[in-house]
Protein backbone atom coordinates (compact mmCIF):
# COMPACT_ATOMS: atom_id res chain seq x y z
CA UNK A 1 0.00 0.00 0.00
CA UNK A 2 1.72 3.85 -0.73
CA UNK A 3 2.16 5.05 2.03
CA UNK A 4 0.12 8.38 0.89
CA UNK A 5 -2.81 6.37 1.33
CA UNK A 6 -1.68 4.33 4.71
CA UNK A 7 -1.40 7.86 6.23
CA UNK A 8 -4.76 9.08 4.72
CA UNK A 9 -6.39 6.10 6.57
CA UNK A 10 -5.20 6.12 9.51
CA UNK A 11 -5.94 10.16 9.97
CA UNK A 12 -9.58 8.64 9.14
CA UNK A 13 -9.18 6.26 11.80
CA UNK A 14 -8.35 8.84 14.07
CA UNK A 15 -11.13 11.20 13.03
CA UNK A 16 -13.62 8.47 13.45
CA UNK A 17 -12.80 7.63 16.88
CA UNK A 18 -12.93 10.93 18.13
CA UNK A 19 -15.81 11.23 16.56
CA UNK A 20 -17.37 8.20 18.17
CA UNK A 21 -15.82 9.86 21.54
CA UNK A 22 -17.45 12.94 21.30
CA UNK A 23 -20.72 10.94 20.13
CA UNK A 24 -20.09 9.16 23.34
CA UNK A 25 -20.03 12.17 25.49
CA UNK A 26 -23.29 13.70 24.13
CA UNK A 27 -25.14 10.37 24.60
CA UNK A 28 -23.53 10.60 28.51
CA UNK A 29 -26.39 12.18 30.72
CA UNK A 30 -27.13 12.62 33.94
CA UNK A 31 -24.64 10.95 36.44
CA UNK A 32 -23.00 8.80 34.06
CA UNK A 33 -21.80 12.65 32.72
CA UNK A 34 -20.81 13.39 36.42
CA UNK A 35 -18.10 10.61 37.03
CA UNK A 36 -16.98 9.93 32.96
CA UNK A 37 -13.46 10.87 34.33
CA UNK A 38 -13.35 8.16 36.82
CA UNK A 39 -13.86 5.63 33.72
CA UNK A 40 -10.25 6.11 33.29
CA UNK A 41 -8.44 3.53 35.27
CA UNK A 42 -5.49 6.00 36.21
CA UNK A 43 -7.49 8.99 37.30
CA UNK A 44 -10.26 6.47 39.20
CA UNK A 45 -6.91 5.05 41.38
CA UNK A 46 -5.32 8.39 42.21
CA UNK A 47 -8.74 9.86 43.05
CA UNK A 48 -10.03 7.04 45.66
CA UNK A 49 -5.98 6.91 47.22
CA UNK A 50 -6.21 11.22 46.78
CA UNK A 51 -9.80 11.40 48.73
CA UNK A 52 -8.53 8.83 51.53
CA UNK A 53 -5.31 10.57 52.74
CA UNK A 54 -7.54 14.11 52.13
CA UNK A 55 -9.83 12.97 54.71
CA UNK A 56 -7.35 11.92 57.34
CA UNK A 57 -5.52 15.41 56.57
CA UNK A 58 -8.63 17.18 57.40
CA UNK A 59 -9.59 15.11 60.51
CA UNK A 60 -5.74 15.95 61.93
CA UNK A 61 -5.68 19.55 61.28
CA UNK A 62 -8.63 19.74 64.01
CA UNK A 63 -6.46 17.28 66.49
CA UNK A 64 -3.63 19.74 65.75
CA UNK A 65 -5.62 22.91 66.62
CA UNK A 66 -6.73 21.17 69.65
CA UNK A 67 -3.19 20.11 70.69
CA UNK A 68 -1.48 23.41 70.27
CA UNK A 69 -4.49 25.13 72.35
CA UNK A 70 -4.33 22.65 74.62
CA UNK A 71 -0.89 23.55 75.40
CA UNK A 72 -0.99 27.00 74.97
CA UNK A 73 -4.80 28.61 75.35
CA UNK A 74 -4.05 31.16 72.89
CA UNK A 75 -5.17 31.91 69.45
CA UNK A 76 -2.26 33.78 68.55
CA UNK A 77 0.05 29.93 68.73
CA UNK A 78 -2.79 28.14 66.68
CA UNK A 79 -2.32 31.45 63.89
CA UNK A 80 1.02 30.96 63.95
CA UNK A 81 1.38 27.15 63.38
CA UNK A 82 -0.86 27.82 60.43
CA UNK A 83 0.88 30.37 58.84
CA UNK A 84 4.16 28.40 59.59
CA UNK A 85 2.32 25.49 57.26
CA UNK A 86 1.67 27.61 54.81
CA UNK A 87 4.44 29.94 54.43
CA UNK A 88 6.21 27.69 52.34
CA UNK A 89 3.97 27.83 49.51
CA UNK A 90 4.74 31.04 48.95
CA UNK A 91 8.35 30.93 48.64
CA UNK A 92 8.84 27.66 47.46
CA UNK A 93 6.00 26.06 45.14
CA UNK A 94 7.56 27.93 41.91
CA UNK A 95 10.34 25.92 42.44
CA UNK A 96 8.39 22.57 42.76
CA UNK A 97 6.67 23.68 39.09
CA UNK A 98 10.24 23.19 37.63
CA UNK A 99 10.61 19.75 38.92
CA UNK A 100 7.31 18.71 38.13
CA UNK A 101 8.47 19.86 34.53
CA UNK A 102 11.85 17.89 35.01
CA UNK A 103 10.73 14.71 36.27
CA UNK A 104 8.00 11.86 36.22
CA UNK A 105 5.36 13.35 38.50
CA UNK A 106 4.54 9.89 39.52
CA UNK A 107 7.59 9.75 41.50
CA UNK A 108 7.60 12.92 42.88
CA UNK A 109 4.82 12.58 44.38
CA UNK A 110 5.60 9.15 45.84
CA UNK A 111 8.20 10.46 47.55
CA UNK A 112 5.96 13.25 48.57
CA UNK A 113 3.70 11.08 49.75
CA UNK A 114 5.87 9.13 51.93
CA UNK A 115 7.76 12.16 53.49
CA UNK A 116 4.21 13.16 54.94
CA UNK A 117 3.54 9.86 56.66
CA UNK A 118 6.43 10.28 58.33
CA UNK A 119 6.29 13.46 59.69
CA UNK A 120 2.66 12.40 60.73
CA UNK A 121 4.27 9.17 62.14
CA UNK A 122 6.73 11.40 64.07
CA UNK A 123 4.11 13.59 65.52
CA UNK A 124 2.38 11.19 66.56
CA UNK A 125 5.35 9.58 68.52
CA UNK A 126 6.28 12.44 69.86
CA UNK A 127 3.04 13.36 71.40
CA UNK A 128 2.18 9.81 72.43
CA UNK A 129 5.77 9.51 74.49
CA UNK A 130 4.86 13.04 75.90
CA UNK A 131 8.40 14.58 74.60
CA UNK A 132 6.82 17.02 72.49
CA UNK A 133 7.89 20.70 72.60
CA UNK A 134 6.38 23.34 71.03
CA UNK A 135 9.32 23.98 68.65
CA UNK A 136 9.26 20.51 67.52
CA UNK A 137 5.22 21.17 66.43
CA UNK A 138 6.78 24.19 64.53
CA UNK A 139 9.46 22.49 62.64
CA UNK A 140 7.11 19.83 61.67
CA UNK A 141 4.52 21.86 60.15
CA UNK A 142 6.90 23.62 58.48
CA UNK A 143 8.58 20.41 57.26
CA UNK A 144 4.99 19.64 56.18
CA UNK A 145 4.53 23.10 54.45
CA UNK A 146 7.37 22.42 52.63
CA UNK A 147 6.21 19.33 51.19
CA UNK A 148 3.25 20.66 50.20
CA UNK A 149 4.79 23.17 48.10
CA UNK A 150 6.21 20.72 46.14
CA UNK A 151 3.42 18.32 45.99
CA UNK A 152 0.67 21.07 45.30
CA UNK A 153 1.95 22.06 42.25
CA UNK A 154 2.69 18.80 40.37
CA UNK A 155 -0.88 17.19 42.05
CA UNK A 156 -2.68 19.51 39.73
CA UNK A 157 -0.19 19.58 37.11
CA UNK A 158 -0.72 15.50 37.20
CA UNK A 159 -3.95 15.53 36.94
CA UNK A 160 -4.37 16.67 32.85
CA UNK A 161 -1.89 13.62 32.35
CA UNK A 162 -4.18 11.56 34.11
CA UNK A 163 -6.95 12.31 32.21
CA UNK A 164 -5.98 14.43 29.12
CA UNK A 165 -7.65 17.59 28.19
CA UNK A 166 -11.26 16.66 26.99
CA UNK A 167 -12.42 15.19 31.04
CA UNK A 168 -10.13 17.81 32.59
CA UNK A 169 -13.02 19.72 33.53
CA UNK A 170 -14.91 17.01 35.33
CA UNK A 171 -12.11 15.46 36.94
CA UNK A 172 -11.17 18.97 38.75
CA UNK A 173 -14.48 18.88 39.36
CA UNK A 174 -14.80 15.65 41.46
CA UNK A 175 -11.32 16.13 43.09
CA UNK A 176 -12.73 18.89 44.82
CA UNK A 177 -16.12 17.74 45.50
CA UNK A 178 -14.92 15.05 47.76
CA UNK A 179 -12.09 17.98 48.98
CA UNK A 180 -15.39 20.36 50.03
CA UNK A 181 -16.68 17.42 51.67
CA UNK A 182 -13.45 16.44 53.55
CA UNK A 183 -13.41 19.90 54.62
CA UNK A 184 -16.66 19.34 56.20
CA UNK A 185 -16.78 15.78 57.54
CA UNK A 186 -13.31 15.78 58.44
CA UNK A 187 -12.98 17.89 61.08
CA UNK A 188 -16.52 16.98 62.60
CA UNK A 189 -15.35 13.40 62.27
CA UNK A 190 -12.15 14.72 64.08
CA UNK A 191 -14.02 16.02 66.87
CA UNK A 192 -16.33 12.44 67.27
CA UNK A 193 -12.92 11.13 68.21
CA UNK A 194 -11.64 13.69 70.27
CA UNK A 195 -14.73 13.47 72.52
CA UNK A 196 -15.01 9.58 72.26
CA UNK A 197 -10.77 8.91 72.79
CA UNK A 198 -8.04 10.99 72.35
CA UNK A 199 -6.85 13.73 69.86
CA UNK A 200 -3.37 12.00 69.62
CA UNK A 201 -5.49 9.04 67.86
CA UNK A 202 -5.93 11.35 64.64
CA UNK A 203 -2.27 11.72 64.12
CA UNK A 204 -1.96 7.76 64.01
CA UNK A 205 -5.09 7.99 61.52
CA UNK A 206 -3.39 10.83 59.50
CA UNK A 207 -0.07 8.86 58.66
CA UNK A 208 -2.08 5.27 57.92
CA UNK A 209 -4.00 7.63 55.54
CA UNK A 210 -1.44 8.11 53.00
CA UNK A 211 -1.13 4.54 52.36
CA UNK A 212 -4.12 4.31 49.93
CA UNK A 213 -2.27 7.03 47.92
CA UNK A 214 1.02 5.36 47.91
CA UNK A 215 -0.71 2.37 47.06
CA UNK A 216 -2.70 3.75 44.27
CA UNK A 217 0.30 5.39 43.13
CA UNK A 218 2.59 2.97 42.91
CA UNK A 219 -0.64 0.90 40.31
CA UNK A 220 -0.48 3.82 37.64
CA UNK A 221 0.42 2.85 34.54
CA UNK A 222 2.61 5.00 33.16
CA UNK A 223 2.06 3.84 29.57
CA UNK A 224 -1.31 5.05 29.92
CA UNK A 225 -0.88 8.71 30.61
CA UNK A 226 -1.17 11.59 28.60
CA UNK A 227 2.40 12.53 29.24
CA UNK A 228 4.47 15.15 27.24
CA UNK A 229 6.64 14.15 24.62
CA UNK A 230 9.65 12.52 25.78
CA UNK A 231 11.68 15.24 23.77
CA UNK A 232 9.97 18.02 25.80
CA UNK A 233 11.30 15.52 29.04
CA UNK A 234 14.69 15.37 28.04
CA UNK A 235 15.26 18.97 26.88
CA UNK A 236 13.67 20.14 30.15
CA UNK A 237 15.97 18.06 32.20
CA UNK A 238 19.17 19.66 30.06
CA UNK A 239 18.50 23.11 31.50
CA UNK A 240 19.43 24.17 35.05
CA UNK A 241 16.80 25.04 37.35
CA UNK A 242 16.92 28.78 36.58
CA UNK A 243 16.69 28.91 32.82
CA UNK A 244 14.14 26.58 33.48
CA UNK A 245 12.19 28.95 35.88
CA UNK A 246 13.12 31.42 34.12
CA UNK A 247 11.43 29.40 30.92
CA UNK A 248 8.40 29.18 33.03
CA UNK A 249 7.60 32.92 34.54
CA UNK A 250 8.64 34.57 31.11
CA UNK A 251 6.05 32.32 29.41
CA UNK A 252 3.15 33.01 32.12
CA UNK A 253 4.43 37.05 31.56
CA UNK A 254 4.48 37.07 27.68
CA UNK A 255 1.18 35.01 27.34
CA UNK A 256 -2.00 37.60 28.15
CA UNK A 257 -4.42 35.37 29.13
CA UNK A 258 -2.54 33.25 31.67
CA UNK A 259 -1.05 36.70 33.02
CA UNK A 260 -4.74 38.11 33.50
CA UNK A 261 -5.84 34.97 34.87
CA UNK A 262 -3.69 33.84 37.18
CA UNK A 263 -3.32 38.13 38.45
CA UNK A 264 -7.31 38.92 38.71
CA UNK A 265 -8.02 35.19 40.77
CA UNK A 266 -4.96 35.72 43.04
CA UNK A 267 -5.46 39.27 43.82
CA UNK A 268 -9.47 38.83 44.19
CA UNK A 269 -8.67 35.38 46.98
CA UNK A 270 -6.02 37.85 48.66
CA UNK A 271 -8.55 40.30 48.99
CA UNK A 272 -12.05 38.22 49.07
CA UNK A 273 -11.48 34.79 50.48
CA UNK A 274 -9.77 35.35 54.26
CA UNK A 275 -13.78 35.96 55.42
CA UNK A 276 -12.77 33.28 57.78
CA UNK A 277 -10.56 35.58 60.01
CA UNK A 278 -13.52 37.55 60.49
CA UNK A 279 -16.39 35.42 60.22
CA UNK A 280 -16.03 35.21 64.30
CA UNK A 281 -16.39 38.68 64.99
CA UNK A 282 -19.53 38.86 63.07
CA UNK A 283 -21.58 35.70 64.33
CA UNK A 284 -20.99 37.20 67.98
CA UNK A 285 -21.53 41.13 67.52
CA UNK A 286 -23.39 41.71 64.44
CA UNK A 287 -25.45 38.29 63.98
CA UNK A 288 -25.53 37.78 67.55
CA UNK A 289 -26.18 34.03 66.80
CA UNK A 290 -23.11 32.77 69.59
CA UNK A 291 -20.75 30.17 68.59
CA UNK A 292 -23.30 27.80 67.40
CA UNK A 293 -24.24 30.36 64.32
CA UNK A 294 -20.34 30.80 63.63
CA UNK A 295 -20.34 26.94 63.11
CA UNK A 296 -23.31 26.68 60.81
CA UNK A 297 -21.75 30.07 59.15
CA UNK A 298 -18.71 28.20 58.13
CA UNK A 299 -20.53 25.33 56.98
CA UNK A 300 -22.46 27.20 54.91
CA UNK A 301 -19.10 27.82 52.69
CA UNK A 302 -18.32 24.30 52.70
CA UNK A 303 -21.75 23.06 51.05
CA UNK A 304 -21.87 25.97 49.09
CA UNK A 305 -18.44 24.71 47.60
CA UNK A 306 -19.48 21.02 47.38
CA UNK A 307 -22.76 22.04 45.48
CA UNK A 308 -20.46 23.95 43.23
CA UNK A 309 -18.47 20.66 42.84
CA UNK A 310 -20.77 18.45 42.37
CA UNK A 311 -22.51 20.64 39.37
CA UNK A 312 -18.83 21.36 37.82
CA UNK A 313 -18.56 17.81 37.92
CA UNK A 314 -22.34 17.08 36.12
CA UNK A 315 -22.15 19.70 33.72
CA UNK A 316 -18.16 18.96 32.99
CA UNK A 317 -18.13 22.04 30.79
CA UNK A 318 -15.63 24.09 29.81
CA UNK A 319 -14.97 27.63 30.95
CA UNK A 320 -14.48 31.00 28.94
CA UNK A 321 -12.76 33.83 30.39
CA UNK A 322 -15.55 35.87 29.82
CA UNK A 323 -17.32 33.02 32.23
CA UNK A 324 -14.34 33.21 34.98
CA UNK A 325 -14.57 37.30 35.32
CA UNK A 326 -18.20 36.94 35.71
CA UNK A 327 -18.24 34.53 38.52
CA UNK A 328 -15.74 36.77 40.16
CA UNK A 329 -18.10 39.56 39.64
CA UNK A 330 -21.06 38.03 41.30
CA UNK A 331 -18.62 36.49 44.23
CA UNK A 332 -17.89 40.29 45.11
CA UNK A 333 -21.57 41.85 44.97
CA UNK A 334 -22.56 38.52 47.14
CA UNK A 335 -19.64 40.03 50.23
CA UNK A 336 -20.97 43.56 49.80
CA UNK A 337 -24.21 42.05 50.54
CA UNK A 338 -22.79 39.73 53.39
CA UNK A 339 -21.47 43.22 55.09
CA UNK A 340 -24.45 44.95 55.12
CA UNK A 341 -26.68 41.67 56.19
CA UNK A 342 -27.76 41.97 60.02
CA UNK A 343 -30.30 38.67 59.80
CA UNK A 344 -28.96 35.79 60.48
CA UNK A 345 -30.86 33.33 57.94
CA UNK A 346 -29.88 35.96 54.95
CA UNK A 347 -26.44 36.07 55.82
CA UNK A 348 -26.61 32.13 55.72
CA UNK A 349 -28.17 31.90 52.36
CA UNK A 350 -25.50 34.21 51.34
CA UNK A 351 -22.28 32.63 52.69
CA UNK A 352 -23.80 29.37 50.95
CA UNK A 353 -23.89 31.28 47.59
CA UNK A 354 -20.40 32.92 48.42
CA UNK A 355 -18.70 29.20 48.84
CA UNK A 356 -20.62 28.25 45.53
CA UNK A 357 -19.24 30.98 43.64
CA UNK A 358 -15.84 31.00 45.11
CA UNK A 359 -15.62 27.42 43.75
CA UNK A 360 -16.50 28.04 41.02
CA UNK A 361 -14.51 30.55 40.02
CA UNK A 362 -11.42 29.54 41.25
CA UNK A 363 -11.63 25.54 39.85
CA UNK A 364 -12.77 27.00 36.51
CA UNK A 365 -9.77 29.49 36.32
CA UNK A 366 -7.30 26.09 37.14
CA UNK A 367 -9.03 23.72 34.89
CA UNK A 368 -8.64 26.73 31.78
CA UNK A 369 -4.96 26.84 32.87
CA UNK A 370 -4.42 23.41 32.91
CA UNK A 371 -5.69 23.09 28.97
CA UNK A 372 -4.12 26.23 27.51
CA UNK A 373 -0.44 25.75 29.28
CA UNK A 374 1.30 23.68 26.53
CA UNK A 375 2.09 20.31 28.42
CA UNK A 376 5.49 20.63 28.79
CA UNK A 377 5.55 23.98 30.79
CA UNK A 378 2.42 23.01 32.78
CA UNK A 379 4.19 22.32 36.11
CA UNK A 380 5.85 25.96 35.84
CA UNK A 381 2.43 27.05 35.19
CA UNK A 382 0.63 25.43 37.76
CA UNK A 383 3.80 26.48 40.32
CA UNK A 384 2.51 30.23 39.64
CA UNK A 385 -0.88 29.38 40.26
CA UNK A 386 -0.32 27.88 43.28
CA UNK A 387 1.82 30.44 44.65
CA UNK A 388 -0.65 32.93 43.45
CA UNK A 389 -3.74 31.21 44.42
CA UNK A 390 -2.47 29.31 47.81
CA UNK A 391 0.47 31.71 48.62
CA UNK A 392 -2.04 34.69 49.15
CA UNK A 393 -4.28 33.11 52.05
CA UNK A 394 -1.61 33.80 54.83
CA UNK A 395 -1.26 37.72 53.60
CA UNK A 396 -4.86 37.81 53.49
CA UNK A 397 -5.07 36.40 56.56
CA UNK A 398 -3.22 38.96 57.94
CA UNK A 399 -4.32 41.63 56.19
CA UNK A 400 -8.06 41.03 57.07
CA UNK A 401 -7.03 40.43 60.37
CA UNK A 402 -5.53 44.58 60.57
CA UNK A 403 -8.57 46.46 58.91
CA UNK A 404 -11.00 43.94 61.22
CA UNK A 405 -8.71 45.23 64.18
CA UNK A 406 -8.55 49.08 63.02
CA UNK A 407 -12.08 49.25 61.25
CA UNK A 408 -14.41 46.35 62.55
CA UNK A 409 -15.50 43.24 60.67
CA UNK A 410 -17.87 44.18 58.75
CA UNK A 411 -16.00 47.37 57.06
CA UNK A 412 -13.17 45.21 56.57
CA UNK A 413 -15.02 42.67 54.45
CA UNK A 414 -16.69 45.86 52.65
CA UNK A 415 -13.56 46.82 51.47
CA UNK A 416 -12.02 43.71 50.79
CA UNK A 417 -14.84 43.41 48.14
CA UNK A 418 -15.13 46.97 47.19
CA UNK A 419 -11.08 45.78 46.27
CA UNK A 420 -12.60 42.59 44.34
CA UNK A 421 -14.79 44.41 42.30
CA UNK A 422 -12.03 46.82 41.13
CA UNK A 423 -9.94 43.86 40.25
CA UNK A 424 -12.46 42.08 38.22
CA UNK A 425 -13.13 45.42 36.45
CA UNK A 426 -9.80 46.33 35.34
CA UNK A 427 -9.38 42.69 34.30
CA UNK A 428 -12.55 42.46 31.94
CA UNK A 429 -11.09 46.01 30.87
CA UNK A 430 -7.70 44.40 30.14
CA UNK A 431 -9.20 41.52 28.35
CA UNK A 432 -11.17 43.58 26.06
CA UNK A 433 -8.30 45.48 25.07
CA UNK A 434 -6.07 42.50 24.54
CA UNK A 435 -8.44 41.14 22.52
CA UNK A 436 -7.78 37.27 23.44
CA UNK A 437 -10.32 34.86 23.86
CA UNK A 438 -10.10 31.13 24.46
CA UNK A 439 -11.58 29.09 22.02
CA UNK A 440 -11.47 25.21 21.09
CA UNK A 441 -9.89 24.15 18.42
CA UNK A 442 -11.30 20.96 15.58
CA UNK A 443 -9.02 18.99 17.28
CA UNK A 444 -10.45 18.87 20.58
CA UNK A 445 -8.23 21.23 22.53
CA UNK A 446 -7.79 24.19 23.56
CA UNK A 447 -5.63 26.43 21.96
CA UNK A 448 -4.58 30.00 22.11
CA UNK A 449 -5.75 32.66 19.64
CA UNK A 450 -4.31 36.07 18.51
CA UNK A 451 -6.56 38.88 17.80
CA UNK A 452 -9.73 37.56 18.24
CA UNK A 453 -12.73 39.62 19.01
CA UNK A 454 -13.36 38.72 23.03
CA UNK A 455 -16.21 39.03 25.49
């Protein structure tokens, strides 16, 4: 056969399955449309291991706030151990974009993986022999922080290999579905225990957690994933780490959309999503609705993000920009309203739809990310996000924590979204002007366009 017409069949061949695929997607309804990215074997193992070792994160975090005010009775230590966790994120996750870039991701985060069960092991020991001392707690968080910022950023980077681009959407989606949830059920699950045993017992519970993970892990097959070409691999390993990095940021800077994106959702979480530092002071004086209201309060958020999850996850659509800055739009007219609220059952309703458009917005905005980035730059990507995204919650906790202090709760949150709103303005004024708009391509994916007529 020439081999003219052996290429000309097999592009047919290719056409017709992905036209059978996206016939196969339409047909999808319902909740069959909700999980279609846990039909791939790879995503459905990381996922179940992922959601398992989430859960026993969540249920220490409250056995960790309870240790360190058990020693300490002061709210000031418990701040400061979480900041300490989370300071590295914001100096160190761009650097864990250029390994994920360098290296299989599967091994990274194996070791990842197994660094945390130790340090969860340790704590455990040492609070269970009664030798710890505060400034061991400290270094281990920070250990732990430190982890994180390298396992953040190639997590999410992993996922798009796990699944490729066309279920990216939906398998965001359901990662943080079950991560809402955890953030619910853990800690209340947490507390059963504390009350019913010990808090110590959640550190033990913490470290067995990340064995489903390491098991699913290590059952991956590698052959299977949507990986970057090996060529990409192997010239990315030849550079140092900063021509790499460098690579990386001057790609994010020189590409308008990613810029704009990754800016306008950092700068409107700095600014919008630290309500939690504040949240107190307005159950008790404004709402006066005691610590019991403050606890259905901050639930609200969390089923407001899970319903968010769950109909990212049914819908498994993809995002505009246009869609993103609109989301972000409604998220800040929702906390003007949440300032001004004095009834307790409106300001419920709204912290509901706050934590519904917060996710929203902010897995939409990582999910667009994750398909434009060309694969072989995605960790770098995804390290900017994260530092962006993740890195701003301890400034915003402290900055929301200053104006509450100097102006009162509710004018702090006013202005915090009065600060949103500007954001989201000059960035739907930017994008206008830039003229960029992210479109999908015949093939399936989404590509970046140059002077096309946006929003």
């Amino acid at each position: 056969m020439k081999p003219y017409l052996l290429c000309t069949r097999k592009q047919s061949t290719r056409q017709e399955k992905a036209v059978s695929e996206q016939e196969a997607m339409v047909k999808r309804t319902g909740w069959q449309r909700a999980f279609t990215s846990l039909q791939q074997r790879n995503f459905r193992l990381f996922w179940s291991g992922q959601s398992i070792s989430l859960l026993g994160t969540m249920m220490q975090s409250i056995g960790q706030t309870w240790l360190v005010w058990e020693r300490t009775h002061s709210s000031w230590q418990i701040g400061l151990v979480g900041a300490l966790q989370a300071l590295p994120i914001l100096f160190f996750s761009i650097f864990g974009g250029v390994v994920a870039d360098r290296w299989p991701k599967r091994r990274i985060l194996l070791f990842t993986q197994y660094a945390a069960m130790c340090q969860s092991l340790l704590l455990w020991l040492l609070v269970v022999t009664g030798s710890l001392q505060l400034w061991q707690l400290y270094l281990l968080v920070l250990l732990s922080g430190l982890t994180n910022s390298l396992g953040k950023p190639v997590s999410r980077s992993f996922i798009v290999e796990l699944v490729g681009s066309e279920d990216l959407p939906n398998a965001y989606a359901l990662s943080s579905s079950f991560a809402s949830l955890a953030r619910i059920a853990g800690p209340a699950l947490g507390g059963l225990i504390i009350a019913s045993t010990d808090f110590t017992v959640l550190f033990l519970l913490n470290a067995l957690s990340f064995l489903p993970i390491i098991i699913s892990l290590s059952f991956i097959q590698s052959h299977e994933l949507h990986s970057p070409a090996s060529q990409d691999k192997s010239m990315n390993r030849q550079q140092n780490t900063w021509h790499s990095l460098h690579q990386g940021l001057s790609y994010v800077w020189h590409t308008p959309e990613i810029l704009m994106l990754t800016l306008v959702v950092g700068l409107v979480l700095l600014f919008g999503s630290n309500f939690g530092v504040i949240l107190p002071s307005i159950a008790t004086n404004l709402l006066h609705a005691g610590s019991s209201g403050l606890g259905f309060l901050s639930a609200a958020t969390g089923i407001g993000a899970l319903l968010a999850a769950i109909w990212l996850a049914w819908s498994n659509q993809r995002s505009t920009l246009r869609g993103v800055l609109l989301i972000m739009l409604i998220f800040a007219l929702l906390e003007v309203a949440f300032s001004f609220s004095h009834h307790y059952y409106v300001s419920l309703l709204l912290m509901t739809s706050i934590g519904f458009t917060e996710e929203l917005f902010a897995m939409q905005s990582i999910a667009t990310l994750q398909i434009i980035t060309p694969r072989h730059l995605n960790g770098r990507v995804t390290s900017v996000q994260v530092l962006l995204f993740d890195g701003s919650l301890p400034l915003g906790y402290l900055l929301m924590g200053w104006l509450s202090a100097t102006t009162g709760a509710p004018t702090a949150l006013l202005i915090g979204a009065l600060i949103c709103l500007l954001v989201v303005i000059c960035g739907w004024i930017y994008a206008r002007r830039a003229s960029f708009l992210i479109l999908q391509s015949q093939s399936g994916n989404l590509e970046r366009k140059g002077n096309i007529p946006t929003i």
